[in-house]
C-alpha atoms as a PDB file:
ATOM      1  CA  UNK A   1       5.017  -0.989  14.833  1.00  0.00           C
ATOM      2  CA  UNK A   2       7.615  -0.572  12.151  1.00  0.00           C
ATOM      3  CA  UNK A   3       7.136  -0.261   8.673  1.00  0.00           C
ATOM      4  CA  UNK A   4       9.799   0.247   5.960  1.00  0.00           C
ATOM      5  CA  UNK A   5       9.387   1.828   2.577  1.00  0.00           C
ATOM      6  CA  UNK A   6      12.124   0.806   0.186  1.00  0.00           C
ATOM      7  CA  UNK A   7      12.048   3.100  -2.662  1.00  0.00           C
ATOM      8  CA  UNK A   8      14.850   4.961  -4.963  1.00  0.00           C
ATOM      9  CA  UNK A   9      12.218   7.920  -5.185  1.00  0.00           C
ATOM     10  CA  UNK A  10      11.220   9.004  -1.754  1.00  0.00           C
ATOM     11  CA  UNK A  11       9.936  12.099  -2.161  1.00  0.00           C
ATOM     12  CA  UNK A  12       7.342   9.858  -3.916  1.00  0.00           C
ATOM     13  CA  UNK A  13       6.762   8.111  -0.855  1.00  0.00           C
ATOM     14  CA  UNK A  14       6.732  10.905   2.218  1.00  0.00           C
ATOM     15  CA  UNK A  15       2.766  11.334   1.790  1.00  0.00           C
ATOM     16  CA  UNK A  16       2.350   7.958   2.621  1.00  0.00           C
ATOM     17  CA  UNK A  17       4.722   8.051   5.530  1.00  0.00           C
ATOM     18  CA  UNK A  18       2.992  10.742   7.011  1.00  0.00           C
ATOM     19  CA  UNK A  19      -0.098   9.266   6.386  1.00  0.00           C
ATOM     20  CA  UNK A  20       1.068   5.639   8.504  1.00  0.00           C
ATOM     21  CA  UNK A  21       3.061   8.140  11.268  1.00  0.00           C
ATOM     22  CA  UNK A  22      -0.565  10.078  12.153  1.00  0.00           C
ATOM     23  CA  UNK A  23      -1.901   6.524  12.123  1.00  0.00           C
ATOM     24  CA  UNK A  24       1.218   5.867  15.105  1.00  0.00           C
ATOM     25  CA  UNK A  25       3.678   3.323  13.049  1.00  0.00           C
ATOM     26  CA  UNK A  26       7.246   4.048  12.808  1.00  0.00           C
ATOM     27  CA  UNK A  27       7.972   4.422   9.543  1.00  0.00           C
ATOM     28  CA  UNK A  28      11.546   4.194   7.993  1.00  0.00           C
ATOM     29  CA  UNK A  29      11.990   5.470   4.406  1.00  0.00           C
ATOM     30  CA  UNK A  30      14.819   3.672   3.015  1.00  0.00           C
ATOM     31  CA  UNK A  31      16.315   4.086  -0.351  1.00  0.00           C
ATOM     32  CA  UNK A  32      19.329   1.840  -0.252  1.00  0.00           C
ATOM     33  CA  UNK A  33      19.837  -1.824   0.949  1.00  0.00           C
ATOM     34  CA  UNK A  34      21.713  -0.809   3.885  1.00  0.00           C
ATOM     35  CA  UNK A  35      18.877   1.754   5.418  1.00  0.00           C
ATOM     36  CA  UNK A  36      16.618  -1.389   6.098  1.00  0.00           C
ATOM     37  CA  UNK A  37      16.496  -2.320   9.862  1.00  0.00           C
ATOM     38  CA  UNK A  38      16.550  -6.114  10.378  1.00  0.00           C
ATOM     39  CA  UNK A  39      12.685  -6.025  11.602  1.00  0.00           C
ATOM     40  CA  UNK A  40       9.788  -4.275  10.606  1.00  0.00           C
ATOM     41  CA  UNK A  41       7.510  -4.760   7.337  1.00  0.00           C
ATOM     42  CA  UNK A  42       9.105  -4.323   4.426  1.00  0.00           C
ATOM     43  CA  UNK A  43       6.740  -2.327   1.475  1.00  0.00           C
ATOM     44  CA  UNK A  44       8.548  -2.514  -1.853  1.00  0.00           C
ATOM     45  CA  UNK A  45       8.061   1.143  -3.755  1.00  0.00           C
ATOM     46  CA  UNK A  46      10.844   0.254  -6.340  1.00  0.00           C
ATOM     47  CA  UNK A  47       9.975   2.624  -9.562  1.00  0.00           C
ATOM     48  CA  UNK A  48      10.372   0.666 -12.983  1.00  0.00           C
ATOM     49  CA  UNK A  49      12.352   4.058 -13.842  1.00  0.00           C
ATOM     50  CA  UNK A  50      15.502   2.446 -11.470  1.00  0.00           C
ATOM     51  CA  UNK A  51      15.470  -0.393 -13.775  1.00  0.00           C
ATOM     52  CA  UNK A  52      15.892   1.853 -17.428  1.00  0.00           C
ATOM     53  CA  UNK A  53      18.320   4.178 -15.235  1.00  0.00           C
ATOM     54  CA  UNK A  54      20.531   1.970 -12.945  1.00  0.00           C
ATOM     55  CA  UNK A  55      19.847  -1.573 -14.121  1.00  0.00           C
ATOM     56  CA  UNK A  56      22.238  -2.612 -12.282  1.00  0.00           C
ATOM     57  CA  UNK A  57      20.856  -1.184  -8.852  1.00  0.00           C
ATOM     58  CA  UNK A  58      17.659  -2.709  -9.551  1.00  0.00           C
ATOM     59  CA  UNK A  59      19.026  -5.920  -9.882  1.00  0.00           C
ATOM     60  CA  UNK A  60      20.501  -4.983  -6.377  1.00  0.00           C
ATOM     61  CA  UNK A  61      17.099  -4.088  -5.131  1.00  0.00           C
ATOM     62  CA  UNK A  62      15.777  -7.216  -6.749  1.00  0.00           C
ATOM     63  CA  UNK A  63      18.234  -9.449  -4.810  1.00  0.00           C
ATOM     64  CA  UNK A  64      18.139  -7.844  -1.618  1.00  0.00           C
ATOM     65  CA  UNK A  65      13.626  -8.253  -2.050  1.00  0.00           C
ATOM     66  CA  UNK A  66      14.329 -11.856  -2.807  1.00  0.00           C
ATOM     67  CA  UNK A  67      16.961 -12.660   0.024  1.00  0.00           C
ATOM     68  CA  UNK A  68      14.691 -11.288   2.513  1.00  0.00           C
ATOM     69  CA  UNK A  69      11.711 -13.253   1.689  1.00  0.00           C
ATOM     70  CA  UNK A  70      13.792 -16.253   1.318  1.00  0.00           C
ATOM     71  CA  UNK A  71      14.619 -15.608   4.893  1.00  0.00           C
ATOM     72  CA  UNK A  72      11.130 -15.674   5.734  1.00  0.00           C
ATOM     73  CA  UNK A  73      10.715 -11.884   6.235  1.00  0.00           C
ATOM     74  CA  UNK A  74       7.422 -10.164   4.990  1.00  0.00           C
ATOM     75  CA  UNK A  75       7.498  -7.841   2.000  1.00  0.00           C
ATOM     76  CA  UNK A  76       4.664  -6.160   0.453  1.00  0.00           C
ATOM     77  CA  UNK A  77       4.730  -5.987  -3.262  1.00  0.00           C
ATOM     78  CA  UNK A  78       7.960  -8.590  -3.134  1.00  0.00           C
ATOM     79  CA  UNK A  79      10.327  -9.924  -5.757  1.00  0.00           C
ATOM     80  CA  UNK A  80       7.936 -11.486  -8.096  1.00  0.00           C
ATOM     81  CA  UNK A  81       6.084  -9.121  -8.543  1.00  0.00           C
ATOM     82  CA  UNK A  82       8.910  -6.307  -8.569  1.00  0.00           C
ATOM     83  CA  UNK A  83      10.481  -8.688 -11.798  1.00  0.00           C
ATOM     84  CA  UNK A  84       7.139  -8.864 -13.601  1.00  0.00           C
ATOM     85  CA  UNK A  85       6.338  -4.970 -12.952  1.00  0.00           C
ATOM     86  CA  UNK A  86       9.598  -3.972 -15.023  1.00  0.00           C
ATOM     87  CA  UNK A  87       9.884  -6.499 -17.785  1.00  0.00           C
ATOM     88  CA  UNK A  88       6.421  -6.215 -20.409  1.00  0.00           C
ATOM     89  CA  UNK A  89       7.869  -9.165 -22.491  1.00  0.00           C
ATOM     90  CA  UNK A  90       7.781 -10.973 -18.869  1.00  0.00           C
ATOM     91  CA  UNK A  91       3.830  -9.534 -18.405  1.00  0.00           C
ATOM     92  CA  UNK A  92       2.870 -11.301 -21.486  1.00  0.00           C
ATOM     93  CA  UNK A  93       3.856 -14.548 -20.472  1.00  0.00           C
ATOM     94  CA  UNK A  94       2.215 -13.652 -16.877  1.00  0.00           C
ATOM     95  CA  UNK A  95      -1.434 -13.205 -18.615  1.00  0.00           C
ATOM     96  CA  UNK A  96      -0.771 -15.884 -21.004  1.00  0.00           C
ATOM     97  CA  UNK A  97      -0.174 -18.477 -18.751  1.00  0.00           C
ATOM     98  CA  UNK A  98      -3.084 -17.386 -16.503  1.00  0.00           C
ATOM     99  CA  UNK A  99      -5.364 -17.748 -19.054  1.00  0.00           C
ATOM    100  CA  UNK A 100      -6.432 -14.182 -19.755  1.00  0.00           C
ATOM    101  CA  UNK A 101      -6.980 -12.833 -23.097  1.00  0.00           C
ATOM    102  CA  UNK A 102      -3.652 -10.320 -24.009  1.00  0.00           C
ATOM    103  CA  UNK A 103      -2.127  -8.768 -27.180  1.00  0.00           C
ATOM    104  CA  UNK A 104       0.464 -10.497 -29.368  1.00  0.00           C
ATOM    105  CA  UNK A 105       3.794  -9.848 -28.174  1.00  0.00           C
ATOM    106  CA  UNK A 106       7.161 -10.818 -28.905  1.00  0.00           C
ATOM    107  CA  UNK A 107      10.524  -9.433 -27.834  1.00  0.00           C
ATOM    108  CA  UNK A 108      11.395  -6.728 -30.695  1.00  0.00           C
ATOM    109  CA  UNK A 109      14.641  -6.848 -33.104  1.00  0.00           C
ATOM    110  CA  UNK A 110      16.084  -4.187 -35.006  1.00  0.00           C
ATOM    111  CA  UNK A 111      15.647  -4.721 -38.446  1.00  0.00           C
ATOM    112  CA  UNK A 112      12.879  -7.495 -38.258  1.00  0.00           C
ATOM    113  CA  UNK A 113       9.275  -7.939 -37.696  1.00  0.00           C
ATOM    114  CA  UNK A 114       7.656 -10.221 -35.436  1.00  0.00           C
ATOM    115  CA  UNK A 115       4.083  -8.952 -36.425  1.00  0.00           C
ATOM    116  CA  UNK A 116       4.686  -7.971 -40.235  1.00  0.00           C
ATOM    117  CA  UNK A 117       0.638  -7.919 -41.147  1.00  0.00           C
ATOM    118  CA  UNK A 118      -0.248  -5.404 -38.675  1.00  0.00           C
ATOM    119  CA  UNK A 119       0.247  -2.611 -36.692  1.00  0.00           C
ATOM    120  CA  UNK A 120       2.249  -2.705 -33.766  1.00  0.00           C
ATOM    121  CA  UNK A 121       3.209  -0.782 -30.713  1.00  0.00           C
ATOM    122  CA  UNK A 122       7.039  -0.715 -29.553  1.00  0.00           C
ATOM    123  CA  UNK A 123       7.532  -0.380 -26.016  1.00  0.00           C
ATOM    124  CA  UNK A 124      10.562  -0.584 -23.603  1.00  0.00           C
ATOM    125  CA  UNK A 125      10.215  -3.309 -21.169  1.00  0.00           C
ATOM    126  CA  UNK A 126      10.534  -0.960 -18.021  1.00  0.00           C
ATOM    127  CA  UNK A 127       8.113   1.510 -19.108  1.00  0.00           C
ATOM    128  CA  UNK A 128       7.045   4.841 -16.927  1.00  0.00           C
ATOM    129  CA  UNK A 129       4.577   7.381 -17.925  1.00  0.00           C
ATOM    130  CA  UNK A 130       4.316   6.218 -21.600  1.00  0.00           C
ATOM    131  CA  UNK A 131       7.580   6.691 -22.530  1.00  0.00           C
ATOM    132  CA  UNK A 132       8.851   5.806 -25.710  1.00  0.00           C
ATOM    133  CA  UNK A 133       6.361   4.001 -26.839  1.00  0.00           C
ATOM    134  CA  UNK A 134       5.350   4.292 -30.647  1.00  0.00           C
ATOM    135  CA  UNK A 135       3.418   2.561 -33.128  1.00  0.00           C
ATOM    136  CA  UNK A 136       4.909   0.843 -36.046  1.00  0.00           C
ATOM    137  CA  UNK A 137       2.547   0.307 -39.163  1.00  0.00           C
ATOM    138  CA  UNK A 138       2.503  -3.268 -41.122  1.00  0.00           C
ATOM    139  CA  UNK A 139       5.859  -3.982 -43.387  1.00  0.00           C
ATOM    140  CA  UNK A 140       7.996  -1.147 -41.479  1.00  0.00           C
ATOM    141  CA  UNK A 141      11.085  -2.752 -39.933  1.00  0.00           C
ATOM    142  CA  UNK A 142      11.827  -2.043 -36.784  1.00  0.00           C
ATOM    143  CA  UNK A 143      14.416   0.977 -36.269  1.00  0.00           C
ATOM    144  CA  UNK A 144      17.185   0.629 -34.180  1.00  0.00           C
ATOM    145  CA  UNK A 145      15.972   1.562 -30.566  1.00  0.00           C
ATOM    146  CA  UNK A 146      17.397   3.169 -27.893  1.00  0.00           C
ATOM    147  CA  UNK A 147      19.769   0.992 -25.334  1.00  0.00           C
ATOM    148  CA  UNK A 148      20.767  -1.363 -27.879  1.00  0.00           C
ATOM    149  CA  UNK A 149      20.670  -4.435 -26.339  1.00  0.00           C
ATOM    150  CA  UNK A 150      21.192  -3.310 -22.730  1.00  0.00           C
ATOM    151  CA  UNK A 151      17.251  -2.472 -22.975  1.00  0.00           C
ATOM    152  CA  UNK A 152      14.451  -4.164 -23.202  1.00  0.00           C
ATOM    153  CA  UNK A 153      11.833  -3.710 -26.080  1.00  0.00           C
ATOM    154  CA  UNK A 154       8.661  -5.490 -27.481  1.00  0.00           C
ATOM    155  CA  UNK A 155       6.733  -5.742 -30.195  1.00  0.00           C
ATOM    156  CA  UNK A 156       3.019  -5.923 -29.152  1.00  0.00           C
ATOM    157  CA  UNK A 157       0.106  -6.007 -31.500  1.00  0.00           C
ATOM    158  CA  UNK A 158      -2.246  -3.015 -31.572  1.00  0.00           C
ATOM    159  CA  UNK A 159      -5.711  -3.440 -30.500  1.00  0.00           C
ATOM    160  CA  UNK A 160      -8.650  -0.809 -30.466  1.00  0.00           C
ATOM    161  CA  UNK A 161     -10.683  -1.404 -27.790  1.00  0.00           C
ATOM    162  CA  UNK A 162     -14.827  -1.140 -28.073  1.00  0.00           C
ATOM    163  CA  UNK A 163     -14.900   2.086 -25.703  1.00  0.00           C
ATOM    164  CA  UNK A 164     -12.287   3.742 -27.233  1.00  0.00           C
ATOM    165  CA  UNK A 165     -10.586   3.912 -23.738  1.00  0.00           C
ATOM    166  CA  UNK A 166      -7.511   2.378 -21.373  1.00  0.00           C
ATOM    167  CA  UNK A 167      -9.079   0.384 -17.986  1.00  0.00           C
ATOM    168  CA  UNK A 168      -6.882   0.665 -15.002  1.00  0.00           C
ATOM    169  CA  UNK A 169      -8.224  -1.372 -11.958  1.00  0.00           C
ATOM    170  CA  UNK A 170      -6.455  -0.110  -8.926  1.00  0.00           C
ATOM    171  CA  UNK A 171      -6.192  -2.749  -6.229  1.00  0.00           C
ATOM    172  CA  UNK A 172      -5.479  -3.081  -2.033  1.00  0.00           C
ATOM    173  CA  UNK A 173      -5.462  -6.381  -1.357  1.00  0.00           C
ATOM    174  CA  UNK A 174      -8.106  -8.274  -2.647  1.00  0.00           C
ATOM    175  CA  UNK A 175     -10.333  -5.133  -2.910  1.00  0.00           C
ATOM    176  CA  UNK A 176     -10.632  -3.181  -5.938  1.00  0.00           C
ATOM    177  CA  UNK A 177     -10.723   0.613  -5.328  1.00  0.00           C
ATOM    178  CA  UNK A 178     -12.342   1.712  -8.750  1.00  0.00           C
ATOM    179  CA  UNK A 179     -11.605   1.184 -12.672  1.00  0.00           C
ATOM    180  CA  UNK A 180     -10.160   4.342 -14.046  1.00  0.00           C
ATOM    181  CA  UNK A 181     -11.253   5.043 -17.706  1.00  0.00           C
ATOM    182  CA  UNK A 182      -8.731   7.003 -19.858  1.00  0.00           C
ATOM    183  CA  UNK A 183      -9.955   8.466 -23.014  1.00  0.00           C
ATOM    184  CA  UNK A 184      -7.247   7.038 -25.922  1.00  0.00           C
ATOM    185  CA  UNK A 185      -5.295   9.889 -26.993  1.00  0.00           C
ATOM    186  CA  UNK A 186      -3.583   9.913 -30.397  1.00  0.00           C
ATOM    187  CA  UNK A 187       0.341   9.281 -30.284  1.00  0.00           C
ATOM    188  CA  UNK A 188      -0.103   9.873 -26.862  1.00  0.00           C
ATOM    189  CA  UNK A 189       0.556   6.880 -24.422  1.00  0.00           C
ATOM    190  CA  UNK A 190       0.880   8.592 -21.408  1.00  0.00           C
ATOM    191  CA  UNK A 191      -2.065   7.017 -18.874  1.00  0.00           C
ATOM    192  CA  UNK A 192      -0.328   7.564 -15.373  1.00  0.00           C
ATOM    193  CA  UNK A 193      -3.520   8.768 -13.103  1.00  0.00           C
ATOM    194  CA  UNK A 194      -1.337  11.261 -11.550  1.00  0.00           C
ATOM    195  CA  UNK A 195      -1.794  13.242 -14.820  1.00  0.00           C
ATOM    196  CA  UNK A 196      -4.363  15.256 -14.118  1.00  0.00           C
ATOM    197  CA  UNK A 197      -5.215  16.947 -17.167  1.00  0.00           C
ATOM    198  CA  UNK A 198      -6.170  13.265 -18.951  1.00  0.00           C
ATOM    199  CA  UNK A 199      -9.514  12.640 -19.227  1.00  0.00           C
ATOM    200  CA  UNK A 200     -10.381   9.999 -16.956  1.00  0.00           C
ATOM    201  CA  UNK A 201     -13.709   8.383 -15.633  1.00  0.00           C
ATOM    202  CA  UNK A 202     -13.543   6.518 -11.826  1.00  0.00           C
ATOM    203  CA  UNK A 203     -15.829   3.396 -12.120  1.00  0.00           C
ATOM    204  CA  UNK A 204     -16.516   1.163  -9.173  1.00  0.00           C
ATOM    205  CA  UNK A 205     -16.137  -2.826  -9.516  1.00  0.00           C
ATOM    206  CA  UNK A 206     -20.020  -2.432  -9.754  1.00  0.00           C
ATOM    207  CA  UNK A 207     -20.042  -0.939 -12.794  1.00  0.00           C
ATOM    208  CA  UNK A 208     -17.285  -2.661 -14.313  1.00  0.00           C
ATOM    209  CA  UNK A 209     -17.441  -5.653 -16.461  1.00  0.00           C
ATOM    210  CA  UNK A 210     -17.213  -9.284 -14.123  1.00  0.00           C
ATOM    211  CA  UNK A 211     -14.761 -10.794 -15.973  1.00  0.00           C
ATOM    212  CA  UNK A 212     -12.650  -7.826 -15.928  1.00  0.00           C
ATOM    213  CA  UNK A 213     -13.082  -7.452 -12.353  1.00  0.00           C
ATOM    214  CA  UNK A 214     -12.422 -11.429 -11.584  1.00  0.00           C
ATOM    215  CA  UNK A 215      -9.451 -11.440 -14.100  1.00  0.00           C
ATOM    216  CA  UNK A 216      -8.002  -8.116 -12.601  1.00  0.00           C
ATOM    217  CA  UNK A 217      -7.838  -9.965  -9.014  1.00  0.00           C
ATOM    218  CA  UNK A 218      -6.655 -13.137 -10.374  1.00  0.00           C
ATOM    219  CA  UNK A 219      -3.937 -11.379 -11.770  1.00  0.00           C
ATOM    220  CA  UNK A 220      -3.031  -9.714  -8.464  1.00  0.00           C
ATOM    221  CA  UNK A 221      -3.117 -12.517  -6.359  1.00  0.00           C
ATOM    222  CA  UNK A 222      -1.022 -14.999  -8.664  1.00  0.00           C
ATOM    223  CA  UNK A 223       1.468 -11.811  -9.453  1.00  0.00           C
ATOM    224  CA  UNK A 224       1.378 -11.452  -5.474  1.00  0.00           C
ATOM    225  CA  UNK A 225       0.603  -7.755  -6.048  1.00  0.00           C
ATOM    226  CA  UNK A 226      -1.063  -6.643  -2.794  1.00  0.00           C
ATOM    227  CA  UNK A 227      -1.083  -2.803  -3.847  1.00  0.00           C
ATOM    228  CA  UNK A 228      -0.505  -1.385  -7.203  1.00  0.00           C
ATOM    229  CA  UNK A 229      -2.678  -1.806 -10.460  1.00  0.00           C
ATOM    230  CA  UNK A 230      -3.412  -3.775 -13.628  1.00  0.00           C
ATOM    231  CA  UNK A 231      -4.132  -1.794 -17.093  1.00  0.00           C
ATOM    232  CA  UNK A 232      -6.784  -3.687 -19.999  1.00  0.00           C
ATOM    233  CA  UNK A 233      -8.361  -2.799 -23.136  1.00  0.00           C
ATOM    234  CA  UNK A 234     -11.905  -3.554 -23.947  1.00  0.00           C
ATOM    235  CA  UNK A 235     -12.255  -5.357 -27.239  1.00  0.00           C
ATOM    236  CA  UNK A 236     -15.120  -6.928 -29.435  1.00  0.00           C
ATOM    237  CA  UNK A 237     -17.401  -9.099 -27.073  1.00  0.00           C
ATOM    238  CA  UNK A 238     -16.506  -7.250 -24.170  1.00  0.00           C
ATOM    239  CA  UNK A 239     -13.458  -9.057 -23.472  1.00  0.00           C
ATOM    240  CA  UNK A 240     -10.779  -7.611 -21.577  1.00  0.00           C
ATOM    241  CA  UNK A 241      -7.300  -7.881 -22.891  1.00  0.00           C
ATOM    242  CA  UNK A 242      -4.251  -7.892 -20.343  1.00  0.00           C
ATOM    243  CA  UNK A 243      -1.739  -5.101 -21.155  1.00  0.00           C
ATOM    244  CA  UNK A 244       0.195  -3.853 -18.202  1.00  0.00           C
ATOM    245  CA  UNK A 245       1.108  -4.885 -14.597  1.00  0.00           C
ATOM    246  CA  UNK A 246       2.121  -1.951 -12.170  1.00  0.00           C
ATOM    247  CA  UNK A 247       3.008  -2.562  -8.774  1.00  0.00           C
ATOM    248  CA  UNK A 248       3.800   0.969  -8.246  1.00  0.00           C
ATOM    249  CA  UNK A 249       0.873   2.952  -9.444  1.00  0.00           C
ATOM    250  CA  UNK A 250      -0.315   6.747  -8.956  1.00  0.00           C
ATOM    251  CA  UNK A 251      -4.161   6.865  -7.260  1.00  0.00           C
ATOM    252  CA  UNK A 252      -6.221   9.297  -9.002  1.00  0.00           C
ATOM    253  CA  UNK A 253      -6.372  12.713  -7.125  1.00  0.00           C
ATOM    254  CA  UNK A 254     -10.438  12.466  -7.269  1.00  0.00           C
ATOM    255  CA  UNK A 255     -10.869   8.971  -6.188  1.00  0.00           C
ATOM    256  CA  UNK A 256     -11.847   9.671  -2.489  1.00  0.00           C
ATOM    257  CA  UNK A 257     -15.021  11.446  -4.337  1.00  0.00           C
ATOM    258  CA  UNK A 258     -16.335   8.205  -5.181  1.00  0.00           C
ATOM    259  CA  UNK A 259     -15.185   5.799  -2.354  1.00  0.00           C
ATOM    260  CA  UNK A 260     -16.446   8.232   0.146  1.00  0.00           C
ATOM    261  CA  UNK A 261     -12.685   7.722   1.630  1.00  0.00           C
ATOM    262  CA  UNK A 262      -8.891   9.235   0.869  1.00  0.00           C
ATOM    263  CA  UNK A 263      -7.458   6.110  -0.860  1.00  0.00           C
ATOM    264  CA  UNK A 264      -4.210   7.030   0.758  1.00  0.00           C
ATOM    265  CA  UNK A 265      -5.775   6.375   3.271  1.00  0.00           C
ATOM    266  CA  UNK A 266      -7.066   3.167   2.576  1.00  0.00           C
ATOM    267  CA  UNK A 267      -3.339   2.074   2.053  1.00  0.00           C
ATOM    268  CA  UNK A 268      -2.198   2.768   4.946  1.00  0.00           C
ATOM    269  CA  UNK A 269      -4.777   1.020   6.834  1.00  0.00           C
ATOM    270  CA  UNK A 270      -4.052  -1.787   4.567  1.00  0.00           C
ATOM    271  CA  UNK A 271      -0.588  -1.735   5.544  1.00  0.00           C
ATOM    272  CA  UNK A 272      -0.955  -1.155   9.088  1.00  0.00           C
ATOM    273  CA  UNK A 273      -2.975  -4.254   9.685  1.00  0.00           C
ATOM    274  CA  UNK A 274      -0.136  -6.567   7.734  1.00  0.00           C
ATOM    275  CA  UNK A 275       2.123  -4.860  10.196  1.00  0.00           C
ATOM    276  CA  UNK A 276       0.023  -6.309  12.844  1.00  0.00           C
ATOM    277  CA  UNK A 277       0.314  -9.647  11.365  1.00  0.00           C
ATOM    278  CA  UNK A 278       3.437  -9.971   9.800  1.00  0.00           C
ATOM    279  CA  UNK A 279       6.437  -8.833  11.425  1.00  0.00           C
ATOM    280  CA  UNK A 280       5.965  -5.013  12.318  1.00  0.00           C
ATOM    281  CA  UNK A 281       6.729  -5.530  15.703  1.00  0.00           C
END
């Protein structure tokens, strides 16, 4: 059974790999269009970094996701999905039109103000670890920002949530591994799970709020995210607003602690039995 990791970042990926070889699949790590055998399960593990970087590989990477599905080949974490994770003016309209609560956002402009009565964060559209993202307080134009207009950047209303904390529901399939709690840290928006010395909380979906947990799915499902994670805040009335999309999160380092299983594990079970399904052979 064959399964193919396309990444630009494999050293990202090899724990994985190991993980599905000790399981017996073949595994092929491929980081350019032309390392991808004609058969076997493709997994997307694109970063959102390839897309600030070499734009113009992602777009590659983008085309190559789409042509293959097109061709009825089965991809894990596929085009859409791929397009929505690196474009947060894109995410907005994703949680709009699926009818889940989410911040004001409009595409930014040097100069102007979208959002002139309140404060605002400013975030590239292919984000990564925080970066770059800053908050803008009511009246201030916005400064010129890095890339010009080769980049991507929004203007997105700033919310405090209730709990004084980021939600990231981290998601196989249509299960949902846990709800990772990150304490808000000032002028700090740095709320990858793979940062160890955050403070974070690992919920289950038991102890998470049901709409949250319904919206986070719907999300996944109509994003056609089969592995990766969705980010809210908690606001007044306990409703969760939308904020990120990312098909190609980090799992917490503690998590098997409370799912009484490694969740790298889990993904490679996950992906093991799509193999079996669809087109591992």
């Amino acid at each position: 059974m064959r399964i193919i990791l396309f990444t630009d970042i494999p050293v990202w990926i090899r724990p994985l790999a190991g993980r599905l070889e000790a399981l017996g699949a073949e595994v092929v790590i491929a980081a350019a269009i032309g390392e991808v055998p004609p058969d076997g399960l493709v997994v997307n593990r694109i970063s959102t970094l390839l897309f600030r970087k070499q734009p113009e590989k992602g777009a590659e990477f983008l085309a190559a996701l789409q042509g293959w599905e097109e061709g009825g080949r089965a991809v894990v974490n596929g085009s859409r999905v791929l397009a929505l994770g690196v474009s947060k003016f894109a995410q907005a309209g994703f949680f709009d039109d699926n009818g889940v609560a989410t911040p004001q956002t409009a595409r930014a402009e040097a100069g102007r103000r979208a959002f002139p009565d309140r404060s605002v964060l400013l975030k590239p559209g292919a984000g990564g670890f925080g970066r770059d993202i800053f908050e803008l307080e009511p009246d201030r134009p916005v400064p010129s920002l890095p890339g010009g207009d080769s980049m991507e950047w929004i203007e997105q209303e700033s919310l405090v949530p209730v709990d004084g904390a980021v939600h990231r529901v981290e998601i196989i399939g249509a299960k949902i591994l846990y709800d990772a709690c990150s304490r808000i840290r000032s002028q700090d928006y740095n709320y990858c799970l793979a940062n160890t010395e955050a403070e974070v909380e690992l919920r289950p979906e038991t102890a998470m709020s049901p709409l949250a947990a319904a919206q986070a799915r719907q999300l996944a499902t109509a994003a056609g995210m089969e592995l990766g994670a969705v980010e809210y805040l908690l606001c007044a009335g306990q409703v969760p607003y939308f904020i990120d999309l990312n098909p190609v999160s980090s799992l917490h380092p503690t998590a098997a602690a409370l799912l009484d299983a490694d969740p790298l594990d889990l993904t490679a079970e996950y992906l093991l039995r799509r193999a079996s399904v669809d087109g591992g052979a």
